[in-house]
N, C-alpha and C. Protein backbone atom coordinates (compact mmCIF):
# COMPACT_ATOMS: atom_id res chain seq x y z
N UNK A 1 -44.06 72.94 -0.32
CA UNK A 1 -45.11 72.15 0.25
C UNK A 1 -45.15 70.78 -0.41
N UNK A 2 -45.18 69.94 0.51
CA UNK A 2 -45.07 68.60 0.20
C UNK A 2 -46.80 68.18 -0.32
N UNK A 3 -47.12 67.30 -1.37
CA UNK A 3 -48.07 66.64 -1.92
C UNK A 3 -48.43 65.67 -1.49
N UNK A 4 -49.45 64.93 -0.86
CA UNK A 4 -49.34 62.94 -0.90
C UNK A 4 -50.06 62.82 -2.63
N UNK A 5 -49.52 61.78 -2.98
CA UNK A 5 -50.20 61.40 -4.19
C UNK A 5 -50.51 59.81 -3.34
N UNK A 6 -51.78 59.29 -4.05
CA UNK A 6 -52.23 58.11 -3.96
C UNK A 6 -52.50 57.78 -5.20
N UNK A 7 -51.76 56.44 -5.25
CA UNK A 7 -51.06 55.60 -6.41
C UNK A 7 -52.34 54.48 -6.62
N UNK A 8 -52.91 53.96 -7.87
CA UNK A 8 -53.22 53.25 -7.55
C UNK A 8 -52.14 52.01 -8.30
N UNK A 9 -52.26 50.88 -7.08
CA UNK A 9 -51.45 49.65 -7.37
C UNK A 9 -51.34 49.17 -8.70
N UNK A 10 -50.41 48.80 -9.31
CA UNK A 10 -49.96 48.71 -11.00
C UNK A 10 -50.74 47.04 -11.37
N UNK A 11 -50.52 46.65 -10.17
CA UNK A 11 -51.87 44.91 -10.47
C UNK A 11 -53.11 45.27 -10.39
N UNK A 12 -53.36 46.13 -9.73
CA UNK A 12 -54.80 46.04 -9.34
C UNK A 12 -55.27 46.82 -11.19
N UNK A 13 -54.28 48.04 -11.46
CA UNK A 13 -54.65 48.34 -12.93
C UNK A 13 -55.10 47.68 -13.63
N UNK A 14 -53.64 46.66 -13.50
CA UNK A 14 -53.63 45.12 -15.16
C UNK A 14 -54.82 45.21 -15.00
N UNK A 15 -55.43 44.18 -13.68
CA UNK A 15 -56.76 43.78 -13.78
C UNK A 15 -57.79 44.64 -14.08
N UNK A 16 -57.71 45.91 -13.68
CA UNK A 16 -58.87 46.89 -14.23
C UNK A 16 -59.17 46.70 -15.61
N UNK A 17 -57.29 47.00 -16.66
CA UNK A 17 -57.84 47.13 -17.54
C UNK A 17 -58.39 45.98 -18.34
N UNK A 18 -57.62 44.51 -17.76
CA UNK A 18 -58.63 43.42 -17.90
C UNK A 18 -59.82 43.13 -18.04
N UNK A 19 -60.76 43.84 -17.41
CA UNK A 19 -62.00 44.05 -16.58
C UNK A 19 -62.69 44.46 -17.96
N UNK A 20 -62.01 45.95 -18.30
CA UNK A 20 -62.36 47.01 -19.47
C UNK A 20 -62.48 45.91 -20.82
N UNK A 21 -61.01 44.88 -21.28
CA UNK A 21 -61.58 44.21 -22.20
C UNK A 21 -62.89 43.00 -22.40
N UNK A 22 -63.10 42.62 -20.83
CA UNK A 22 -63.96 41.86 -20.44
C UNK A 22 -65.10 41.78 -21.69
N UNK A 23 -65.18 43.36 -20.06
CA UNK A 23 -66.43 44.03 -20.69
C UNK A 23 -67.06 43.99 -22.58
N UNK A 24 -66.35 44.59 -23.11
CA UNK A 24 -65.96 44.61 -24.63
C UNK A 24 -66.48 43.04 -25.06
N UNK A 25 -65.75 42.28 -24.51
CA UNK A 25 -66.26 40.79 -24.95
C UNK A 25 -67.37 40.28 -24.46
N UNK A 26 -68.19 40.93 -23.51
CA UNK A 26 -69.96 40.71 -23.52
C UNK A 26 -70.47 41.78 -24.12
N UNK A 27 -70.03 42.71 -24.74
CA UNK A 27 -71.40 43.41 -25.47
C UNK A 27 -71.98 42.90 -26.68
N UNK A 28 -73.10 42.68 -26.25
CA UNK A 28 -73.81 41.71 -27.92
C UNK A 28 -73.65 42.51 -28.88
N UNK A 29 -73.73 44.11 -28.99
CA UNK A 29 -73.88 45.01 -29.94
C UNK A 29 -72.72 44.60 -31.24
N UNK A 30 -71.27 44.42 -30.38
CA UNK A 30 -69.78 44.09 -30.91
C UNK A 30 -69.93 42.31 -31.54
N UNK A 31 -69.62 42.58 -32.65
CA UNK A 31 -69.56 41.78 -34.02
C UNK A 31 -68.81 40.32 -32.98
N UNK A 32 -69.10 38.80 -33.15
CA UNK A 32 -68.67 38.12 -32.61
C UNK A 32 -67.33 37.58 -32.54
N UNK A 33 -66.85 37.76 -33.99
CA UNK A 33 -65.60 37.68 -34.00
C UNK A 33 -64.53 38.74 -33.30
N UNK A 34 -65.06 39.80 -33.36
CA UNK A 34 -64.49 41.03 -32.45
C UNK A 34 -64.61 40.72 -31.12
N UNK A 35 -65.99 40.10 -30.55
CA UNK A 35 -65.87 39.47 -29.19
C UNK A 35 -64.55 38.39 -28.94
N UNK A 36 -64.33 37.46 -29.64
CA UNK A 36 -64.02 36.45 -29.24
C UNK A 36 -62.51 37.15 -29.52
N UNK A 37 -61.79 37.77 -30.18
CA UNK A 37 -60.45 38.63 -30.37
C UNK A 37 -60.63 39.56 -28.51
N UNK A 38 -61.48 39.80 -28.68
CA UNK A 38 -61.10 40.61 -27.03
C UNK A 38 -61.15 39.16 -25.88
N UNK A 39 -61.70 38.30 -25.94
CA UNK A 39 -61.31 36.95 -25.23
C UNK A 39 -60.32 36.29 -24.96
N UNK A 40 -59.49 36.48 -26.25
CA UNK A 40 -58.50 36.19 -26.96
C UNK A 40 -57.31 36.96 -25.73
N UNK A 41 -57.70 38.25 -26.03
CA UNK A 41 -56.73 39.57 -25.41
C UNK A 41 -56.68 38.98 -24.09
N UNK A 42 -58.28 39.08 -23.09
CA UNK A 42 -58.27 38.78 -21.88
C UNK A 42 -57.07 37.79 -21.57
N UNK A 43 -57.26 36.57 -22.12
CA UNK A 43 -56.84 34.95 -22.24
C UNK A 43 -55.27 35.25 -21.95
N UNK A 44 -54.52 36.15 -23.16
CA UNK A 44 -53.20 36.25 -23.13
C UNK A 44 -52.92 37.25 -21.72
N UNK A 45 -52.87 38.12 -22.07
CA UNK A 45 -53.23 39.32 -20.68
C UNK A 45 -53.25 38.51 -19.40
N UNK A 46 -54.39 37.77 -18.89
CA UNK A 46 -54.27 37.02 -17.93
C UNK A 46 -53.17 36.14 -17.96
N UNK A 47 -52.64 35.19 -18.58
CA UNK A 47 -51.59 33.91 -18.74
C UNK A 47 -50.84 35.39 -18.28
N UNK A 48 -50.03 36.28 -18.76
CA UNK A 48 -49.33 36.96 -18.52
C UNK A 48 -48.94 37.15 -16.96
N UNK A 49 -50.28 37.93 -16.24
CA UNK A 49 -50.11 37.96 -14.83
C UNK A 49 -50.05 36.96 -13.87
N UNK A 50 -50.64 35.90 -14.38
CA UNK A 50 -50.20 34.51 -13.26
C UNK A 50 -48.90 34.59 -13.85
N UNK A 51 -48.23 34.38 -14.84
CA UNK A 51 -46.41 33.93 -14.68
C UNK A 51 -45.53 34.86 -13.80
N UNK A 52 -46.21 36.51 -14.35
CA UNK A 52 -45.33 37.25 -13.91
C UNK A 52 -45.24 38.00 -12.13
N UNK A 53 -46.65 38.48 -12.27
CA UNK A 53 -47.27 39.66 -11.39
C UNK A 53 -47.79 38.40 -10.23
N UNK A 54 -48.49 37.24 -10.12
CA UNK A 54 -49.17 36.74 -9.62
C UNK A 54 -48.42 36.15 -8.34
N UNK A 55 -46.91 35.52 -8.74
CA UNK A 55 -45.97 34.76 -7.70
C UNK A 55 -45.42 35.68 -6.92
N UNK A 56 -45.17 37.22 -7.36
CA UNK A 56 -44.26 38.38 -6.95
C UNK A 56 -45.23 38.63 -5.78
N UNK A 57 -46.69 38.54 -6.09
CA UNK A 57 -48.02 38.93 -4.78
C UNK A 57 -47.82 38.12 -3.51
N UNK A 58 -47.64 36.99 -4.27
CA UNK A 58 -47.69 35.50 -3.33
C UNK A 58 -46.71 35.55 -2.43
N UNK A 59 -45.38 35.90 -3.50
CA UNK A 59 -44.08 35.61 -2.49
C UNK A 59 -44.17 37.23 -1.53
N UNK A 60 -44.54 38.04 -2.11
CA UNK A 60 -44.73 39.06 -0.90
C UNK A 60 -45.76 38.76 0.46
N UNK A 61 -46.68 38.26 -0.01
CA UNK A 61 -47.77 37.85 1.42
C UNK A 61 -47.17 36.88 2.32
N UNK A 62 -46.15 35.81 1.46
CA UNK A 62 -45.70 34.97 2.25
C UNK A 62 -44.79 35.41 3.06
N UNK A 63 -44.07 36.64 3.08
CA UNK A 63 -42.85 37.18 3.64
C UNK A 63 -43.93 38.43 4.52
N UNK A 64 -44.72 38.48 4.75
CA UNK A 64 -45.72 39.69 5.22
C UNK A 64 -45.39 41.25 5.44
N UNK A 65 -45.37 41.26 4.00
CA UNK A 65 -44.90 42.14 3.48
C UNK A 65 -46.64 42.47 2.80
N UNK A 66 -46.88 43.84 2.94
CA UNK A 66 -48.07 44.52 2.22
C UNK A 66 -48.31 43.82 0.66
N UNK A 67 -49.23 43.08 0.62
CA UNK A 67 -49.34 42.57 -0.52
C UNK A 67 -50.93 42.82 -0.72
N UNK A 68 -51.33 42.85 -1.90
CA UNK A 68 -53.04 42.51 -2.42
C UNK A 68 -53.39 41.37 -3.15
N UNK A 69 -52.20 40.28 -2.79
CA UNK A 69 -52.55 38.93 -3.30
C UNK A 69 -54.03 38.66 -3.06
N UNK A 70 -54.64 38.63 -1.98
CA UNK A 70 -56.08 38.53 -1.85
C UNK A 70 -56.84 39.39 -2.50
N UNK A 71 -56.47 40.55 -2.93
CA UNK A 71 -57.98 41.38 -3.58
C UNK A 71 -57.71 40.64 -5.03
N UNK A 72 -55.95 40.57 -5.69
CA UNK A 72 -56.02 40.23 -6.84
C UNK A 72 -56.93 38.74 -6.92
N UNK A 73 -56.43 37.73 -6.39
CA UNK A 73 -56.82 36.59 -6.50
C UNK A 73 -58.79 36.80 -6.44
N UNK A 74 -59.35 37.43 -5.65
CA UNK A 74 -60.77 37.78 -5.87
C UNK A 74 -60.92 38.00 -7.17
N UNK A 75 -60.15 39.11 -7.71
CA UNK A 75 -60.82 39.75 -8.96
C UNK A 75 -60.60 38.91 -9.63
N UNK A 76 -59.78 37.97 -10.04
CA UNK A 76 -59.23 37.13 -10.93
C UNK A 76 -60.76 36.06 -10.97
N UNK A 77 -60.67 35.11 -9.84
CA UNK A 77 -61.57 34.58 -10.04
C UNK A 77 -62.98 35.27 -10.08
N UNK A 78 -63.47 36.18 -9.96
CA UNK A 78 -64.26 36.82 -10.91
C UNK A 78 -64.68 37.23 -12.31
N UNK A 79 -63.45 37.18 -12.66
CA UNK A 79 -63.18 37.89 -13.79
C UNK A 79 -63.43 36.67 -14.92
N UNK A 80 -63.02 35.55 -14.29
CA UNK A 80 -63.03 34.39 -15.22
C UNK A 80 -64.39 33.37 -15.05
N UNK A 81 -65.12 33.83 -13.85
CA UNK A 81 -66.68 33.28 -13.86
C UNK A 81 -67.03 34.13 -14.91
N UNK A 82 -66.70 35.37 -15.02
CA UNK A 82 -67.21 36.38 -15.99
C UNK A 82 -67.28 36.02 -17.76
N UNK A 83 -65.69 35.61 -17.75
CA UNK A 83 -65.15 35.41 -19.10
C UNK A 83 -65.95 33.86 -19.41
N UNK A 84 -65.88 32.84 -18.61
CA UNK A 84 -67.05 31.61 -18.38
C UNK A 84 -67.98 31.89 -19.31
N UNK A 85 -69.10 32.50 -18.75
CA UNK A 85 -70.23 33.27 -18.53
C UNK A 85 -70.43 33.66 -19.84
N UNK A 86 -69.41 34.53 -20.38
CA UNK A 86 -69.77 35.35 -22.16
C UNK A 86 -69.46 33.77 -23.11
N UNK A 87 -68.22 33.14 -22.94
CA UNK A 87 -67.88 32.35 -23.60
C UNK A 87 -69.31 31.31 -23.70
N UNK A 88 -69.82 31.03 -22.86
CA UNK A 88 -70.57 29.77 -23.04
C UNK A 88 -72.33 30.03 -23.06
N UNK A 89 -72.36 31.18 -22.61
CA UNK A 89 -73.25 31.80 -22.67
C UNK A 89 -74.16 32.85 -24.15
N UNK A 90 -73.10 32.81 -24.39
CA UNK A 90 -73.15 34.15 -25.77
C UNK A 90 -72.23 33.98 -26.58
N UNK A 91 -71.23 33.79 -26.84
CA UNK A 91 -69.94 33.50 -27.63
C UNK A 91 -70.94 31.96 -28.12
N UNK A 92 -70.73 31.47 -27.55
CA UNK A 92 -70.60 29.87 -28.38
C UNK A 92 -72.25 29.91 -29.19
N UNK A 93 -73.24 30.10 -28.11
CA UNK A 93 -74.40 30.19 -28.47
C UNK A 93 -74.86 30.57 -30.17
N UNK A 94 -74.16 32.78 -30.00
CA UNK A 94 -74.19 32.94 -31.47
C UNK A 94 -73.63 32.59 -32.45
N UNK A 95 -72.05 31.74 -32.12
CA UNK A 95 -71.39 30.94 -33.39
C UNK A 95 -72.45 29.65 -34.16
N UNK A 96 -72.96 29.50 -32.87
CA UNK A 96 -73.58 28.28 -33.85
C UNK A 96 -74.90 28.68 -34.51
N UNK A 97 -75.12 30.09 -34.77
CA UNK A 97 -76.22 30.35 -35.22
C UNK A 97 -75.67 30.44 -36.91
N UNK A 98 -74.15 30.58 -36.80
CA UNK A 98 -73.42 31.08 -38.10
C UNK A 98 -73.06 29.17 -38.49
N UNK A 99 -73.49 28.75 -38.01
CA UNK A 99 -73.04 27.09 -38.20
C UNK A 99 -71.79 26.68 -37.91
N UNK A 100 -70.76 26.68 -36.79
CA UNK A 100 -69.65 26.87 -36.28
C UNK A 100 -70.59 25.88 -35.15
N UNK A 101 -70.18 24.43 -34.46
CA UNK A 101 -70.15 23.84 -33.64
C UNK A 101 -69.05 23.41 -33.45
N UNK A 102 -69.21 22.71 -31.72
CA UNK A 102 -67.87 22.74 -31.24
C UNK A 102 -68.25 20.95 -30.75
N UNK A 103 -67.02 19.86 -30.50
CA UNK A 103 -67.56 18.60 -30.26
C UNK A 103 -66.86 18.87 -28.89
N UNK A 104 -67.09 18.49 -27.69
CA UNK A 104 -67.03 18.52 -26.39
C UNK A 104 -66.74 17.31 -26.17
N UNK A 105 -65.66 16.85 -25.32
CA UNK A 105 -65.39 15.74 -24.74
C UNK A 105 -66.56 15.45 -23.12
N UNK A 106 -66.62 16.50 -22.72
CA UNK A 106 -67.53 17.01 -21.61
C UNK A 106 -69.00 17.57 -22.16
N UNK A 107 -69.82 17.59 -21.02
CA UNK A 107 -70.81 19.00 -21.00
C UNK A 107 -69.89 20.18 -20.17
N UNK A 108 -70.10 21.26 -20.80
CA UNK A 108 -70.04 22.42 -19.79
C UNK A 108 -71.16 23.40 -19.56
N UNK A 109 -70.77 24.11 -18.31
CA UNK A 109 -72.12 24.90 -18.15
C UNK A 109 -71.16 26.25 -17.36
N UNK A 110 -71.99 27.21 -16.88
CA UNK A 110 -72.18 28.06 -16.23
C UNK A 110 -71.18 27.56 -14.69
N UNK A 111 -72.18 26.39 -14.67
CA UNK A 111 -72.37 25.96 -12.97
C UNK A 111 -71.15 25.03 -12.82
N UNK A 112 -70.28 24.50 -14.38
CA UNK A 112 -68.88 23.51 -14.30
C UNK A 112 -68.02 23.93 -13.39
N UNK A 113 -67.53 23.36 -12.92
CA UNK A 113 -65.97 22.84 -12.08
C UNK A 113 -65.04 22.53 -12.16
């Protein structure tokens, strides 16, 4: 007797487990420097899948061929309003409670572009 197994997609993983270190890097509970090392992770992790995983999506959608270039590209930019969000929100905030400022050529916010 034959089985179906349902796979889930090996990008859509990366990004899960992306997601998983995200997460890790907004919990206030986790020591800040431990935050900003899982930021760190995200940061590399991501650079990773745009060089590698990201063009292989692209060049498949462009040939219309079954691709999830669109769900990835969603999660992605989610993921990085997300990473935004802790960084400037909570990351930077509690460094400077430890006296760690940063000089900005810009303002940034939440709401930047």
């Amino acid at each position: 007797m034959m089985t179906k197994y349902s796979y889930f997609d090996r990008n859509l993983s990366w990004l899960s487990f992306n997601e998983r270190v995200l997460i890790e890097a907004g919990r206030d509970i986790v020591p800040v420097l431990e935050r900003i090392k899982f930021l760190l992770i995200f940061s590399s992790n991501l650079d990773e899948f745009y060089r590698v995983r990201l063009p292989i999506l692209l060049a498949r959608q462009q040939r219309g061929k079954n691709s999830i270039y669109d769900k990835a590209a969603k999660i992605n930019y989610n993921q990085l309003n997300q990473f935004r969000k802790i960084l400037i929100e909570s990351v930077i905030p509690e460094l400077t409670q430890y006296g760690v400022h940063f000089l900005l050529s810009r303002s940034y916010s939440t709401n930047a572009r």
